[in-house]
PDB file of N, CA and C in Angstrom:
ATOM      1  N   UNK A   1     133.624-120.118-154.902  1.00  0.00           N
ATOM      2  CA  UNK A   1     133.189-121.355-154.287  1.00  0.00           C
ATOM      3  C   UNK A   1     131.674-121.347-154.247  1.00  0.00           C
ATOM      4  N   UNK A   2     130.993-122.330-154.821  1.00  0.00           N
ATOM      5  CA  UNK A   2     129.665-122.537-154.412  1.00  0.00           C
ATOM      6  C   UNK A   2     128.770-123.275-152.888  1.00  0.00           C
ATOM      7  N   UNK A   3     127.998-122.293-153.096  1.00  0.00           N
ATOM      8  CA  UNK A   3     127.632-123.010-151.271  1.00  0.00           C
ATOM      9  C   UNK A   3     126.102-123.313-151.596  1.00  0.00           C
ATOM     10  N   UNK A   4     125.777-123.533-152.445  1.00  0.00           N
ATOM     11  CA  UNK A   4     124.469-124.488-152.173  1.00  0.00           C
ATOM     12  C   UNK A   4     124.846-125.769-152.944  1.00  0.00           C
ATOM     13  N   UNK A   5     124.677-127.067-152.105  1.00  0.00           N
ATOM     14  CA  UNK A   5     124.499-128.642-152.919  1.00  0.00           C
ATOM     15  C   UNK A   5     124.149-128.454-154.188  1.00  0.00           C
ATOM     16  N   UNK A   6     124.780-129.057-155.169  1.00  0.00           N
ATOM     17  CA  UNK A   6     124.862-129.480-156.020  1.00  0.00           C
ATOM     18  C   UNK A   6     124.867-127.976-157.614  1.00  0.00           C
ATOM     19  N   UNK A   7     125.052-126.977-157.212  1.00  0.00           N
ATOM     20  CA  UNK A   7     125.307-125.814-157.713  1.00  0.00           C
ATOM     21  C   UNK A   7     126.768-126.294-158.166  1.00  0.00           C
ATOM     22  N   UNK A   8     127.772-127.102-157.658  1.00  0.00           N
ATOM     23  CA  UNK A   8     128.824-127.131-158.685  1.00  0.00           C
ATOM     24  C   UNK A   8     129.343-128.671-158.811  1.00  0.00           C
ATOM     25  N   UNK A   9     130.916-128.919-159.358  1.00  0.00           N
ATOM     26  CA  UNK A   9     131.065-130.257-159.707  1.00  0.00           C
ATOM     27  C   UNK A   9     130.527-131.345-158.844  1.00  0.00           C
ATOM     28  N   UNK A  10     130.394-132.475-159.189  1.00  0.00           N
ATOM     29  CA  UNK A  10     129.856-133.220-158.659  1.00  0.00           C
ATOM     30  C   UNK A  10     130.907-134.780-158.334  1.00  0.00           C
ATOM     31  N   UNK A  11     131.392-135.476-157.360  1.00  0.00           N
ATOM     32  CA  UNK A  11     132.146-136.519-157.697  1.00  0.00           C
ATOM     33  C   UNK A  11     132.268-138.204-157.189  1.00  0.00           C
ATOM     34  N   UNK A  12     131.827-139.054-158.076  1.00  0.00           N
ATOM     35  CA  UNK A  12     131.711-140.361-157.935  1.00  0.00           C
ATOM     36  C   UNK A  12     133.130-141.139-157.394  1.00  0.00           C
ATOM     37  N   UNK A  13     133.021-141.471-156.414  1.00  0.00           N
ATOM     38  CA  UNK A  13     134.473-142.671-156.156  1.00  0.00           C
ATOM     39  C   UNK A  13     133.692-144.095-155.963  1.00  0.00           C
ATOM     40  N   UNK A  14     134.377-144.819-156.591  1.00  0.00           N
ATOM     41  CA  UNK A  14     134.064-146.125-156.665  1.00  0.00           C
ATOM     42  C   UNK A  14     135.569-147.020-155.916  1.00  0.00           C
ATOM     43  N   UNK A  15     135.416-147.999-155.173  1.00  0.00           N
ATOM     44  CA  UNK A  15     136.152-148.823-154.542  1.00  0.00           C
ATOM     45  C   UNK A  15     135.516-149.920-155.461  1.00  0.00           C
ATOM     46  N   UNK A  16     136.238-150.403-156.207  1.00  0.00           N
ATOM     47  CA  UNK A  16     136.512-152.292-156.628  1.00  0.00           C
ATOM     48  C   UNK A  16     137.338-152.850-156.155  1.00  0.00           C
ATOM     49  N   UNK A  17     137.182-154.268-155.735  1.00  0.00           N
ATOM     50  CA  UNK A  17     137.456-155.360-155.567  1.00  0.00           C
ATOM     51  C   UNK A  17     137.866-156.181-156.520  1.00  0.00           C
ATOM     52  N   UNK A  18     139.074-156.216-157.677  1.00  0.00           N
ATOM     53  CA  UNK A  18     138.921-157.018-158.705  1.00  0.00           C
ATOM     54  C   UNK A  18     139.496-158.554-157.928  1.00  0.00           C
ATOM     55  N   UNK A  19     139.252-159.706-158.864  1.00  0.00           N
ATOM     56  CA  UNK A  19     139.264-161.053-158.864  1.00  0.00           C
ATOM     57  C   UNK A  19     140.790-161.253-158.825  1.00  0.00           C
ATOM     58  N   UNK A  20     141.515-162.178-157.934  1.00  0.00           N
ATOM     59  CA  UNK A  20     142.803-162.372-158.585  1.00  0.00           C
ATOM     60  C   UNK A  20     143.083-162.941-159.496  1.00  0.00           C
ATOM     61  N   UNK A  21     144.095-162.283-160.187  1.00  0.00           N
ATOM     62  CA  UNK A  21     144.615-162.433-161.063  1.00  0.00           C
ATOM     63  C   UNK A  21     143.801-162.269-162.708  1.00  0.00           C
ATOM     64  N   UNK A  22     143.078-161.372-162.122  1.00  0.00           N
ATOM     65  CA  UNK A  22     142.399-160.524-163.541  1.00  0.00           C
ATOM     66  C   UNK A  22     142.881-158.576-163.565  1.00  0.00           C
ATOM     67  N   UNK A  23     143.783-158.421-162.620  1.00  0.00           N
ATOM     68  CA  UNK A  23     143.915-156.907-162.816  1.00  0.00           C
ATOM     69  C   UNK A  23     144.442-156.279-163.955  1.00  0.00           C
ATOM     70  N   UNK A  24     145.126-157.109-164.480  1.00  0.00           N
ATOM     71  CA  UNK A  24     145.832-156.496-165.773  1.00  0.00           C
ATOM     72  C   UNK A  24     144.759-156.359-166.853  1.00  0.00           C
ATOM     73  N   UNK A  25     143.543-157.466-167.238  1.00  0.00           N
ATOM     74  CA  UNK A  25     142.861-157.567-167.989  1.00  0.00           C
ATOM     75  C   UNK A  25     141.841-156.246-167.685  1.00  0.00           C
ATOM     76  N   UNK A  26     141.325-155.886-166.320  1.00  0.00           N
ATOM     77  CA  UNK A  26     140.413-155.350-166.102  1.00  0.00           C
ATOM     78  C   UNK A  26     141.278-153.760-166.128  1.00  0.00           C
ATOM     79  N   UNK A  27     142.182-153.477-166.059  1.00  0.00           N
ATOM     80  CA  UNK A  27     142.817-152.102-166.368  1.00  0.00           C
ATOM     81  C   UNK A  27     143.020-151.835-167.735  1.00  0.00           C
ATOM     82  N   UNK A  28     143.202-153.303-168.647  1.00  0.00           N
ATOM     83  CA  UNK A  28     143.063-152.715-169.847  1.00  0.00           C
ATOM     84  C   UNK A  28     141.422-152.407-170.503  1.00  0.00           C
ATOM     85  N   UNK A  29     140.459-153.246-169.833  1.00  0.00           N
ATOM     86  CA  UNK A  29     139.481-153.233-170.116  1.00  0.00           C
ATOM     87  C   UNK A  29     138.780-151.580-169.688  1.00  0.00           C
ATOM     88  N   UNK A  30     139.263-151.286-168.683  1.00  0.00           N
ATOM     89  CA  UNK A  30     138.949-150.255-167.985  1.00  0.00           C
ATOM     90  C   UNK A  30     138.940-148.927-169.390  1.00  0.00           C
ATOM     91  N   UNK A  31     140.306-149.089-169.571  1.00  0.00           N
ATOM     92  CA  UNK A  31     141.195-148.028-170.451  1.00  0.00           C
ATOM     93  C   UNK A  31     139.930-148.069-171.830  1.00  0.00           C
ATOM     94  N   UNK A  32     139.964-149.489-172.376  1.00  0.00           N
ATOM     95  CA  UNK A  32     139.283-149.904-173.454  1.00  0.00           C
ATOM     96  C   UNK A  32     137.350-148.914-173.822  1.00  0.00           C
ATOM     97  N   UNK A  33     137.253-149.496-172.737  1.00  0.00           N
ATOM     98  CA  UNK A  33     135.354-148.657-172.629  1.00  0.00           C
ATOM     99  C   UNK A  33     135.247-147.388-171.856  1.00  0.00           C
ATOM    100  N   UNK A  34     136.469-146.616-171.334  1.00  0.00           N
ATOM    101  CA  UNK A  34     136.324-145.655-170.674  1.00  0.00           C
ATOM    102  C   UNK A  34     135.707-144.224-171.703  1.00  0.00           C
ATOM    103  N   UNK A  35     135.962-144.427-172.707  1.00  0.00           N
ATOM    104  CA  UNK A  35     135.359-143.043-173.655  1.00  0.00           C
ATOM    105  C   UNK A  35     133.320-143.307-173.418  1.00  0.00           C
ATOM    106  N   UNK A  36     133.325-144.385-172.998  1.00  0.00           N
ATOM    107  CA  UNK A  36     131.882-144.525-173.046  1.00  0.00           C
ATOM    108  C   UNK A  36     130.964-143.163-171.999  1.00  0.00           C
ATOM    109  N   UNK A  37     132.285-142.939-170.778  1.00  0.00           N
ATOM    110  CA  UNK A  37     131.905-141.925-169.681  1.00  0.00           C
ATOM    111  C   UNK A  37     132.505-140.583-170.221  1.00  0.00           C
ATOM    112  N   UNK A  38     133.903-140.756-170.459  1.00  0.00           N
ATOM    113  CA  UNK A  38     134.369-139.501-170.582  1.00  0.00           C
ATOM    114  C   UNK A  38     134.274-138.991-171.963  1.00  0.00           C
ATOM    115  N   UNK A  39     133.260-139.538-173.047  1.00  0.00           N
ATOM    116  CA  UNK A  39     132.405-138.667-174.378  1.00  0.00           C
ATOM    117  C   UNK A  39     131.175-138.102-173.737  1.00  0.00           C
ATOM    118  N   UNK A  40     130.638-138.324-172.548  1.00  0.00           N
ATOM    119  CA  UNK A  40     129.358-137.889-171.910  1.00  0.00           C
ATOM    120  C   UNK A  40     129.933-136.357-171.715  1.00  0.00           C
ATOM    121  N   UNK A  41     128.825-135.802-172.541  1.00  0.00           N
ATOM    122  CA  UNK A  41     129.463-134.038-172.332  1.00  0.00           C
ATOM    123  C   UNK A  41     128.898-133.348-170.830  1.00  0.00           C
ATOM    124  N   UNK A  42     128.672-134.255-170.049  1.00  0.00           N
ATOM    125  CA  UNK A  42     128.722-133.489-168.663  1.00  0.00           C
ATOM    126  C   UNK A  42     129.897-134.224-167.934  1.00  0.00           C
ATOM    127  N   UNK A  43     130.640-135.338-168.324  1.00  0.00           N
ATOM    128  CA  UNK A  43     131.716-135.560-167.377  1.00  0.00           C
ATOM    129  C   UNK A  43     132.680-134.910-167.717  1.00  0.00           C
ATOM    130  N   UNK A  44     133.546-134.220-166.418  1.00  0.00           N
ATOM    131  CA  UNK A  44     134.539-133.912-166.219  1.00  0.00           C
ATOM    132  C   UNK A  44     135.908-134.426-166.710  1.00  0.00           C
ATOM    133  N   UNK A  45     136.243-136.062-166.243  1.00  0.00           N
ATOM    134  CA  UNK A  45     137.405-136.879-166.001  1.00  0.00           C
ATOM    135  C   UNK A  45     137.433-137.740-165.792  1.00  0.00           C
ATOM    136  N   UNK A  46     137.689-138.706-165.448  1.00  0.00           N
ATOM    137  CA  UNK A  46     137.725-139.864-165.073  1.00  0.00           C
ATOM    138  C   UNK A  46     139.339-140.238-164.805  1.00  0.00           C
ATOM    139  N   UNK A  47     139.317-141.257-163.472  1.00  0.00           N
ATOM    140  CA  UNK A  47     140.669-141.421-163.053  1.00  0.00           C
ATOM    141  C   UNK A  47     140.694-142.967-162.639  1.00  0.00           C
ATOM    142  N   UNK A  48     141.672-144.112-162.825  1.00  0.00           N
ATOM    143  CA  UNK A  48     141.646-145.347-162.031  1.00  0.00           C
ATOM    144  C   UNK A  48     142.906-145.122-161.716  1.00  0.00           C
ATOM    145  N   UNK A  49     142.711-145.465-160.192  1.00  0.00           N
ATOM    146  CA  UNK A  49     144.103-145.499-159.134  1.00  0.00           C
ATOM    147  C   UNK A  49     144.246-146.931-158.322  1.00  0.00           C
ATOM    148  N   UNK A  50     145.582-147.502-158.641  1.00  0.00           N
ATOM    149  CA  UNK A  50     145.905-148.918-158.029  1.00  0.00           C
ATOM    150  C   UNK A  50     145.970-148.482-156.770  1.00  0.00           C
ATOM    151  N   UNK A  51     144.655-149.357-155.349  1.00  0.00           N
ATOM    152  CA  UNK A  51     145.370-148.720-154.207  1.00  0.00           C
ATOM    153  C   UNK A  51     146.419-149.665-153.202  1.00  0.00           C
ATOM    154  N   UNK A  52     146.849-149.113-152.171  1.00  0.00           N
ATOM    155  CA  UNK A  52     147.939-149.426-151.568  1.00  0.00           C
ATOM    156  C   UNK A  52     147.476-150.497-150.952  1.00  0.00           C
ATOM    157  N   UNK A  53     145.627-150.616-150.184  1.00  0.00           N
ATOM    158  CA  UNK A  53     145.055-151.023-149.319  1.00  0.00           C
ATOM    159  C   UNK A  53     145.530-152.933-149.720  1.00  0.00           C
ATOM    160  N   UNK A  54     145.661-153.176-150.561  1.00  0.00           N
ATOM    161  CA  UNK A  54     146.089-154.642-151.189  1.00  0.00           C
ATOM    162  C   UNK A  54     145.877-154.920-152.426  1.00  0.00           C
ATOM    163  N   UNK A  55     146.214-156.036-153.166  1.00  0.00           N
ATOM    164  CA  UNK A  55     146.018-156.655-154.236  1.00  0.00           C
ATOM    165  C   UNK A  55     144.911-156.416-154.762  1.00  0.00           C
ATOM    166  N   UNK A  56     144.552-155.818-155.265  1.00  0.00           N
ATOM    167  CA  UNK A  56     142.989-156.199-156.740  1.00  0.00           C
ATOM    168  C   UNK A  56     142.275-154.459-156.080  1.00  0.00           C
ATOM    169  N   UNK A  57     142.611-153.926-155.006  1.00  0.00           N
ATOM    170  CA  UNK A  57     141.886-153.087-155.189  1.00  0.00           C
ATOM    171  C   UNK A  57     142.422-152.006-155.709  1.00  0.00           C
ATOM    172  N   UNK A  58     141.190-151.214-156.380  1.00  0.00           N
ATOM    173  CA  UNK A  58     141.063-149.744-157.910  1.00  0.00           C
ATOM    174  C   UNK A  58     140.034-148.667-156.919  1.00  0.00           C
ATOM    175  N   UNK A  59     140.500-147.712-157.719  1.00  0.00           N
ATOM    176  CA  UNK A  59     139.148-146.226-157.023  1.00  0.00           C
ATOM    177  C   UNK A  59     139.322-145.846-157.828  1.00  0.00           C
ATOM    178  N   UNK A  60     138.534-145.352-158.454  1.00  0.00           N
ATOM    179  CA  UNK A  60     137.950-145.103-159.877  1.00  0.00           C
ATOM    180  C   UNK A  60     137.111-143.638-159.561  1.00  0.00           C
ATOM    181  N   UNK A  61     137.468-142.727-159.688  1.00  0.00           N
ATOM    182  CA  UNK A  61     137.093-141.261-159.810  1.00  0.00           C
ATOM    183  C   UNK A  61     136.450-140.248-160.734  1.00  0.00           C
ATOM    184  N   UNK A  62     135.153-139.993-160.767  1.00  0.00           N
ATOM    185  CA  UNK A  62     134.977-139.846-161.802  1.00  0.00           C
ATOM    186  C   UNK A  62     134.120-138.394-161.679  1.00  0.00           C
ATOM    187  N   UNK A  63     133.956-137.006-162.095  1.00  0.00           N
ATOM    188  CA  UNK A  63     133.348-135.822-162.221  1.00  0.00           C
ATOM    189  C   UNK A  63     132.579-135.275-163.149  1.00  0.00           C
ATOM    190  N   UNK A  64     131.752-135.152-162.550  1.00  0.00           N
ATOM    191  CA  UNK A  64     130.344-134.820-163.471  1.00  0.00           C
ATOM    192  C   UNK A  64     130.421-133.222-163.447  1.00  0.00           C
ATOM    193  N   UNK A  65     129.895-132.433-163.987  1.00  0.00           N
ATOM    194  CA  UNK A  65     129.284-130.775-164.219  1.00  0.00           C
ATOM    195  C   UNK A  65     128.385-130.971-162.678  1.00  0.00           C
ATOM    196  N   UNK A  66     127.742-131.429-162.706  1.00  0.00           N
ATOM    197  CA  UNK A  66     126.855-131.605-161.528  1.00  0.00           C
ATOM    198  C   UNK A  66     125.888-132.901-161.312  1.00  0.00           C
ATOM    199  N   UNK A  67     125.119-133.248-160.153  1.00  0.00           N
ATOM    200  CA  UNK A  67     124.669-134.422-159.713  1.00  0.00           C
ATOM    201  C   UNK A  67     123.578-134.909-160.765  1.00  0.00           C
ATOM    202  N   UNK A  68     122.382-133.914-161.245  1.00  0.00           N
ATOM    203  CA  UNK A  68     121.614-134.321-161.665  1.00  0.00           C
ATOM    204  C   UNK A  68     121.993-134.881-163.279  1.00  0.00           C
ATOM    205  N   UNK A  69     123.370-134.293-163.716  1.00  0.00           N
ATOM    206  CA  UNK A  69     123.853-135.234-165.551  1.00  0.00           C
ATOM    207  C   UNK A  69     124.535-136.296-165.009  1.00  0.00           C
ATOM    208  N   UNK A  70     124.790-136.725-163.560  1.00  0.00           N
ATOM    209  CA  UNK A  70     125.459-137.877-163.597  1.00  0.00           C
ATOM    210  C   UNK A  70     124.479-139.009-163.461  1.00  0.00           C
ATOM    211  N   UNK A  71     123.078-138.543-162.266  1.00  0.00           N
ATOM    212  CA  UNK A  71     122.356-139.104-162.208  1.00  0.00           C
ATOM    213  C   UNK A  71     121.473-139.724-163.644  1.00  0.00           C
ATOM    214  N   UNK A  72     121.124-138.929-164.512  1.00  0.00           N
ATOM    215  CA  UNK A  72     120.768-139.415-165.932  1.00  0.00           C
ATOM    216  C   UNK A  72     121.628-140.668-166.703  1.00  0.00           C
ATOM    217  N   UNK A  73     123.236-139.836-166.603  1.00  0.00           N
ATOM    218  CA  UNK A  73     124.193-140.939-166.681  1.00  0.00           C
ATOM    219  C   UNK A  73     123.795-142.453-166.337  1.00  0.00           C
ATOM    220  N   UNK A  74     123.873-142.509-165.252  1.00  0.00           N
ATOM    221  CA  UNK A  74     123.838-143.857-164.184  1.00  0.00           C
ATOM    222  C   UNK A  74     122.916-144.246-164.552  1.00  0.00           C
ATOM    223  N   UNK A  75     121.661-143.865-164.715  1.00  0.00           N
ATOM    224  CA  UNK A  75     120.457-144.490-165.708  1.00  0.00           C
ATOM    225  C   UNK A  75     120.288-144.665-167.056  1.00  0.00           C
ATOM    226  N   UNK A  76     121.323-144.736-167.620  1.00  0.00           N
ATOM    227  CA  UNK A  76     121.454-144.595-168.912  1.00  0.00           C
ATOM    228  C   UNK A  76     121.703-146.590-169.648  1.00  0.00           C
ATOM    229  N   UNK A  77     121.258-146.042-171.060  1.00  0.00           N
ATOM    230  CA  UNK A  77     121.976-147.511-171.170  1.00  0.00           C
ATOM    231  C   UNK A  77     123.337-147.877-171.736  1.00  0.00           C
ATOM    232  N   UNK A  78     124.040-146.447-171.999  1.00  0.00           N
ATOM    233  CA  UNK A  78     125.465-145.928-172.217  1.00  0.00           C
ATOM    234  C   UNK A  78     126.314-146.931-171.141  1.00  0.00           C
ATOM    235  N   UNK A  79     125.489-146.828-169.687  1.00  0.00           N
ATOM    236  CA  UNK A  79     126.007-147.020-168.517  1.00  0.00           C
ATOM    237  C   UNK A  79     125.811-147.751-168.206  1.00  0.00           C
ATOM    238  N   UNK A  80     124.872-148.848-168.472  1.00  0.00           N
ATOM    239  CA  UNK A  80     124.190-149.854-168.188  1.00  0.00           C
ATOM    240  C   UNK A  80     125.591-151.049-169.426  1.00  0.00           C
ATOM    241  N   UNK A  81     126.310-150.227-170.400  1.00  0.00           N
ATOM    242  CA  UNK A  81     126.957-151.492-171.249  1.00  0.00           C
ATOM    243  C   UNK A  81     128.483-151.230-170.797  1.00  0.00           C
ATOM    244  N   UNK A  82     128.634-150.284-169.838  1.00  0.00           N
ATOM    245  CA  UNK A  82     129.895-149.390-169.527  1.00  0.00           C
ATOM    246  C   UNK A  82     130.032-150.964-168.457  1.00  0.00           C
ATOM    247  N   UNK A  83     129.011-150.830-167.842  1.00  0.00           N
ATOM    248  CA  UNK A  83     129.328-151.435-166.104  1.00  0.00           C
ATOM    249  C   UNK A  83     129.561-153.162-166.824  1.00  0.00           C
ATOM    250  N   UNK A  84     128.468-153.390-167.696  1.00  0.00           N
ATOM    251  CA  UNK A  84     128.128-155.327-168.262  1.00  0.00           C
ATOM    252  C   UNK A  84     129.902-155.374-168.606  1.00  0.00           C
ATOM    253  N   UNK A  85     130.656-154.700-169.100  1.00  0.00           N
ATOM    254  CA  UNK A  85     132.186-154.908-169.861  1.00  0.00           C
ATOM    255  C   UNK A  85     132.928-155.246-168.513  1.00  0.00           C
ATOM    256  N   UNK A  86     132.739-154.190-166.989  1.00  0.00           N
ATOM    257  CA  UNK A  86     133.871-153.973-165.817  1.00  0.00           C
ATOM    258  C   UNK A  86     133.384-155.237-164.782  1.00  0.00           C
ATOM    259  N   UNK A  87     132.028-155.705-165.222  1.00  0.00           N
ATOM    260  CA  UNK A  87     131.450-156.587-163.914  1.00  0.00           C
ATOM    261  C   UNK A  87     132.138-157.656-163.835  1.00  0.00           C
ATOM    262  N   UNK A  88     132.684-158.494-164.880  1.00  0.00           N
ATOM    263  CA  UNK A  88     132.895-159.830-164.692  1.00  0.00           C
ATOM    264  C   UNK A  88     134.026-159.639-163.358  1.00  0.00           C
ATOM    265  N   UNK A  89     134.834-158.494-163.830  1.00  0.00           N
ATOM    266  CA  UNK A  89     136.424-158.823-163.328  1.00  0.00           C
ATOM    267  C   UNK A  89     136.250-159.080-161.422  1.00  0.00           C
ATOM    268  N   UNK A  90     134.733-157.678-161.167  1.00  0.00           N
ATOM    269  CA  UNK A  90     134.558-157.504-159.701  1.00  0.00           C
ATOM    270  C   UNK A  90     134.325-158.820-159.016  1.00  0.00           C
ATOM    271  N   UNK A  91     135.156-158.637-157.757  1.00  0.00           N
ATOM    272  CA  UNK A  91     134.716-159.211-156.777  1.00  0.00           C
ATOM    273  C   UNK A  91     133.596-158.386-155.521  1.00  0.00           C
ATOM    274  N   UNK A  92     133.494-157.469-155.177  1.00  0.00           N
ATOM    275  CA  UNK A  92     133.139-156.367-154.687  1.00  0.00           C
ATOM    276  C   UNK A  92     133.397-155.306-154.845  1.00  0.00           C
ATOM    277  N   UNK A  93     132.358-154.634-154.508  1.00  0.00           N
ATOM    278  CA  UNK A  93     132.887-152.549-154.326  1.00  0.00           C
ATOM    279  C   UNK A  93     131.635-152.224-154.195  1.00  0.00           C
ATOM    280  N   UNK A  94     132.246-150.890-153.645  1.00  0.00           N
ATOM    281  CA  UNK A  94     131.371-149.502-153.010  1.00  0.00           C
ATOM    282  C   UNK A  94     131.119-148.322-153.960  1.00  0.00           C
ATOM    283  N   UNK A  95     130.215-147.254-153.471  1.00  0.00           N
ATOM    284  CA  UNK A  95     130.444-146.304-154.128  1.00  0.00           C
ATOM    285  C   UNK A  95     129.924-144.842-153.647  1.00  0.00           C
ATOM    286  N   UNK A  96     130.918-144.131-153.183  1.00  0.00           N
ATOM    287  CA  UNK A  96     130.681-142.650-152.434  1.00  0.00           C
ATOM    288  C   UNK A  96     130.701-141.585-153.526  1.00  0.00           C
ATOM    289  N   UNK A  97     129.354-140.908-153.245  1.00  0.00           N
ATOM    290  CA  UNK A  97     129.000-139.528-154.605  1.00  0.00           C
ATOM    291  C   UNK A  97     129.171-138.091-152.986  1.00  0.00           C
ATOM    292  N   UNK A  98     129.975-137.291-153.610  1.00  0.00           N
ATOM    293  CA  UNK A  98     130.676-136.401-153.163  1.00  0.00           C
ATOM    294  C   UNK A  98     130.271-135.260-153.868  1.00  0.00           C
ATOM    295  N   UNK A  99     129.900-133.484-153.387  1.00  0.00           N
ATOM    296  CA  UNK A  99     129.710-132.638-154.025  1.00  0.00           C
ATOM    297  C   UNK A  99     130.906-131.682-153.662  1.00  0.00           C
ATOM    298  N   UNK A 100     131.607-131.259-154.615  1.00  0.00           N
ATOM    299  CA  UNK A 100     132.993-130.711-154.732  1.00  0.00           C
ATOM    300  C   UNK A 100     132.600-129.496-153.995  1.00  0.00           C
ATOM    301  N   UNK A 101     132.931-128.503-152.870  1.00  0.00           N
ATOM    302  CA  UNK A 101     133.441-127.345-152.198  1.00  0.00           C
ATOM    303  C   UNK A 101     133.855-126.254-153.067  1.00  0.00           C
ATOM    304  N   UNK A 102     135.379-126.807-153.016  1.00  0.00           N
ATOM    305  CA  UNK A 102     136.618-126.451-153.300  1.00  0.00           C
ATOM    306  C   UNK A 102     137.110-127.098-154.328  1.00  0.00           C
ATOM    307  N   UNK A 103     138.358-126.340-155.255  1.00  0.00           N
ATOM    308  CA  UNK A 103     139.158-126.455-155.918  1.00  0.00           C
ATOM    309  C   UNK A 103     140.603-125.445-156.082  1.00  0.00           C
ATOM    310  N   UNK A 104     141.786-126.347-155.577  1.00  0.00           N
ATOM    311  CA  UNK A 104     142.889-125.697-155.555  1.00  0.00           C
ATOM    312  C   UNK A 104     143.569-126.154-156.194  1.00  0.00           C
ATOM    313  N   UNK A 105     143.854-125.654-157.858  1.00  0.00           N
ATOM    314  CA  UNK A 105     144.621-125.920-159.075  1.00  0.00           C
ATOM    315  C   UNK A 105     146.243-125.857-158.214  1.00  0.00           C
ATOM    316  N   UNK A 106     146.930-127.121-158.488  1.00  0.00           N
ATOM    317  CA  UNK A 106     148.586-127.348-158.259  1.00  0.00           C
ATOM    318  C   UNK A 106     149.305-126.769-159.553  1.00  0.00           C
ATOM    319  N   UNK A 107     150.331-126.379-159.117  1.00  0.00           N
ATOM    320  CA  UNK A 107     151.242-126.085-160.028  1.00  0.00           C
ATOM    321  C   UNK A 107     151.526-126.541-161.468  1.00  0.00           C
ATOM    322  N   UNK A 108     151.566-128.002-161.270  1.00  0.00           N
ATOM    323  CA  UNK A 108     151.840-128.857-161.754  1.00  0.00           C
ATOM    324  C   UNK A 108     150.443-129.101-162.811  1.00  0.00           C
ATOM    325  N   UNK A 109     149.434-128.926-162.404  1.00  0.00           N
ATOM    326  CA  UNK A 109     148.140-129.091-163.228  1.00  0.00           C
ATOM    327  C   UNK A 109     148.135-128.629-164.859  1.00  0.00           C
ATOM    328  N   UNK A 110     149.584-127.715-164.691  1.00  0.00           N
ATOM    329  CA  UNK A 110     149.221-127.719-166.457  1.00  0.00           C
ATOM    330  C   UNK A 110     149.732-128.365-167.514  1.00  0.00           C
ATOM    331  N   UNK A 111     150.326-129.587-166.894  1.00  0.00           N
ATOM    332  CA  UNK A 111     150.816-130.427-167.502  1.00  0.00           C
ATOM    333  C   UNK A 111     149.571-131.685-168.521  1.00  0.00           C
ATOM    334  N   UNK A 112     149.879-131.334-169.731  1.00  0.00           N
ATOM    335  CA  UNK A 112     149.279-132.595-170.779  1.00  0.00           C
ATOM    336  C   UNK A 112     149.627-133.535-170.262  1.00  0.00           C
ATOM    337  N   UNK A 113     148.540-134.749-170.784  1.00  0.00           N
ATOM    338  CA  UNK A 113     148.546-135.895-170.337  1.00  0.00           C
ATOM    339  C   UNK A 113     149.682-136.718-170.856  1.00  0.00           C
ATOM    340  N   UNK A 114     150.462-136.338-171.536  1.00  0.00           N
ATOM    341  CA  UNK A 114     151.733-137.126-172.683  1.00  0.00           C
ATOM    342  C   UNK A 114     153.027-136.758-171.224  1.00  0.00           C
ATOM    343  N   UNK A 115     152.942-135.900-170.793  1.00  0.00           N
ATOM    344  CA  UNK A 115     154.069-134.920-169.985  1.00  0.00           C
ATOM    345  C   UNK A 115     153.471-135.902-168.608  1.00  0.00           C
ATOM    346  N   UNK A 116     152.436-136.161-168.106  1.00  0.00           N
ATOM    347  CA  UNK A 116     152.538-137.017-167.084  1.00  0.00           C
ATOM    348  C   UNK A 116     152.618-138.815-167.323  1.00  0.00           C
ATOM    349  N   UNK A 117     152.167-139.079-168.505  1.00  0.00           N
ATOM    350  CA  UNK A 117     152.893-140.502-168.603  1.00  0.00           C
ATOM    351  C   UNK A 117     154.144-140.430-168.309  1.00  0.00           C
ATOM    352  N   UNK A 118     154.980-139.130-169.433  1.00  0.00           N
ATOM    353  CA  UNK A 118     156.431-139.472-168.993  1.00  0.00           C
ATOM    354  C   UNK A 118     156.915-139.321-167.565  1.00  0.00           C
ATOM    355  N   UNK A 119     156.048-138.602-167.137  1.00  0.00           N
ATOM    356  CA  UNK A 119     156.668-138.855-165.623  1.00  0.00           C
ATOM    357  C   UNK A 119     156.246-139.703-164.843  1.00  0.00           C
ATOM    358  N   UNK A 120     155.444-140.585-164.930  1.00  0.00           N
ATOM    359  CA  UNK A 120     155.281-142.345-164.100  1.00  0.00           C
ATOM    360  C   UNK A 120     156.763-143.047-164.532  1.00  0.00           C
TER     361      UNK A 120
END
């Protein structure tokens, strides 16, 4: 475990607000430009989760190597054509940057990504 800030992963959550009745478009859109983050050889992953909280809202998860390649990221103009593709759909959102502790690999973690589609 690392104990000084920013010595290890680093992690972006984003809360959107999409528009009604654009979620389907903006999840495929999502899917569509997402290699734009996750070809960046300091990100980790990237995740979009439908949440429970109501209709249109996404949290969007995303892990960097550490703060200062995400920060470059975010200034980038990679990132700057990533966000122009996801903006129309927003109605609002937030965004909390988190420096990872801990990590406790699940059981289940060694499952390929083909092996967890089939299980949705």
């Amino acid at each position: 475990m690392n104990s000084n800030v920013g010595d290890g992963p680093f992690r972006v959550v984003l809360r959107m607000e999409i528009k009604p009745g654009a979620e389907s478009d903006f999840e495929r859109t999502w899917l569509e430009v997402g290699d734009s983050v996750t070809s960046h050889p300091a990100n980790l992953g990237q995740w979009l989760s439908r949440s429970d909280e109501g209709p249109g809202v996404y949290y969007i998860v995303s892990d960097w190597v550490d703060e200062p390649h995400f920060r470059e990221f975010e200034t980038s103009n990679r990132h700057l054509e990533h966000r122009k593709k996801l903006h129309p759909f927003r109605s609002s959102g937030s965004m909390d940057t988190q420096h990872v502790v801990a990590h406790l690999r699940g059981a289940a973690s060694t499952r390929d990504h083909a092996a967890w589609e089939r299980a949705r």
